[in-house]
Protein backbone atom coordinates (compact mmCIF):
# COMPACT_ATOMS: atom_id res chain seq x y z
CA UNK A 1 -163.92 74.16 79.26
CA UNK A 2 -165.41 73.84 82.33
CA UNK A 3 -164.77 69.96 83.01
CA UNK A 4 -161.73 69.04 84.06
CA UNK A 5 -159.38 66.16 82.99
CA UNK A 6 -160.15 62.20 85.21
CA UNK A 7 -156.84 62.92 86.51
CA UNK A 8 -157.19 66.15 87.60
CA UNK A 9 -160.47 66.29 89.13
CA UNK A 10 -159.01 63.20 91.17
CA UNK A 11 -156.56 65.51 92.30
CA UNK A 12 -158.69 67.61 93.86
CA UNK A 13 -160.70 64.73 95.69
CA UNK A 14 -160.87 65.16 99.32
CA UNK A 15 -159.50 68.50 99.19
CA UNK A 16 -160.47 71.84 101.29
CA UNK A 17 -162.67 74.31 99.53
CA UNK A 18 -160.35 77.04 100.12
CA UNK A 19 -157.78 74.55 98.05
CA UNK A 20 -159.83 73.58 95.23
CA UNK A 21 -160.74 77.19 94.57
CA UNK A 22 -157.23 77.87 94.59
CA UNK A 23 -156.26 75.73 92.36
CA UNK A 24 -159.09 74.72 89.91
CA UNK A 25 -158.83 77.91 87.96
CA UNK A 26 -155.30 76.58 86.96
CA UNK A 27 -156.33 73.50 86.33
CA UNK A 28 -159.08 74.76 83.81
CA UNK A 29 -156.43 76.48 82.10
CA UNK A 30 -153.77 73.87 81.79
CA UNK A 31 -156.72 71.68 80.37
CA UNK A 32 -158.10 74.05 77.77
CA UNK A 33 -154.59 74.61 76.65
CA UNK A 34 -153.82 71.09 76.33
CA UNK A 35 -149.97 71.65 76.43
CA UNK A 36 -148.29 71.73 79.77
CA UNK A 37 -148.87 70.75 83.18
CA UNK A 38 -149.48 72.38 86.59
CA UNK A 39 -146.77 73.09 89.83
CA UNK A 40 -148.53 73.40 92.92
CA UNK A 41 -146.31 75.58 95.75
CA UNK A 42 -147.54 75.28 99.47
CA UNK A 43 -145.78 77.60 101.49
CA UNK A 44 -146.70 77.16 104.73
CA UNK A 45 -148.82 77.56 106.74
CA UNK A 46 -151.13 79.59 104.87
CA UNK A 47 -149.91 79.99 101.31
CA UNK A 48 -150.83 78.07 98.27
CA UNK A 49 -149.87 79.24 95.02
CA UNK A 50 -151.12 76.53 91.61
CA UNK A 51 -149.55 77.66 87.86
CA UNK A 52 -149.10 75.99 84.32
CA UNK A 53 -145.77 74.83 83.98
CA UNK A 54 -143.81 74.77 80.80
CA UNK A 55 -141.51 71.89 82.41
CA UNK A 56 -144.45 69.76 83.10
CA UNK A 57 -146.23 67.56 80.93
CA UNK A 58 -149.49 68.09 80.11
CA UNK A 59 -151.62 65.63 82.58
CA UNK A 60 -149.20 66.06 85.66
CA UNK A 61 -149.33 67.51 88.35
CA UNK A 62 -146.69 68.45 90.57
CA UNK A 63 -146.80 69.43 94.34
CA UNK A 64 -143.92 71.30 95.95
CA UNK A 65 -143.40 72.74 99.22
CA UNK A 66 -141.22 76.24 99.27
């Protein structure tokens, strides 16, 4: 699959490349899955880290900040 979800390409609006490269990749997978969502972990200032979480719903997204 390599469009992604309404919601999730809106996620990514407005975001650095560096970010969406980051995180897209996940976001494929969580779509072509179609079962659970995706945590995104900033640490800052210069660590971003996006996975499929089984605690998620599919659809979500979740940002946290460790």
């Amino acid at each position: 699959m390599s469009q992604l979800p309404a919601g999730y390409a809106k996620f990514l609006e407005g975001r650095t490349n560096d970010f969406i490269e980051t995180v897209r990749p996940v976001l494929l997978q969580s779509a072509a899955d179609g079962l659970y969502g995706v945590r995104v972990v900033v640490n800052e200032p210069h660590a971003l880290q996006a996975l499929v979480d089984d605690r998620i719903p599919f659809g979500t997204i979740v940002e946290d900040v460790d």
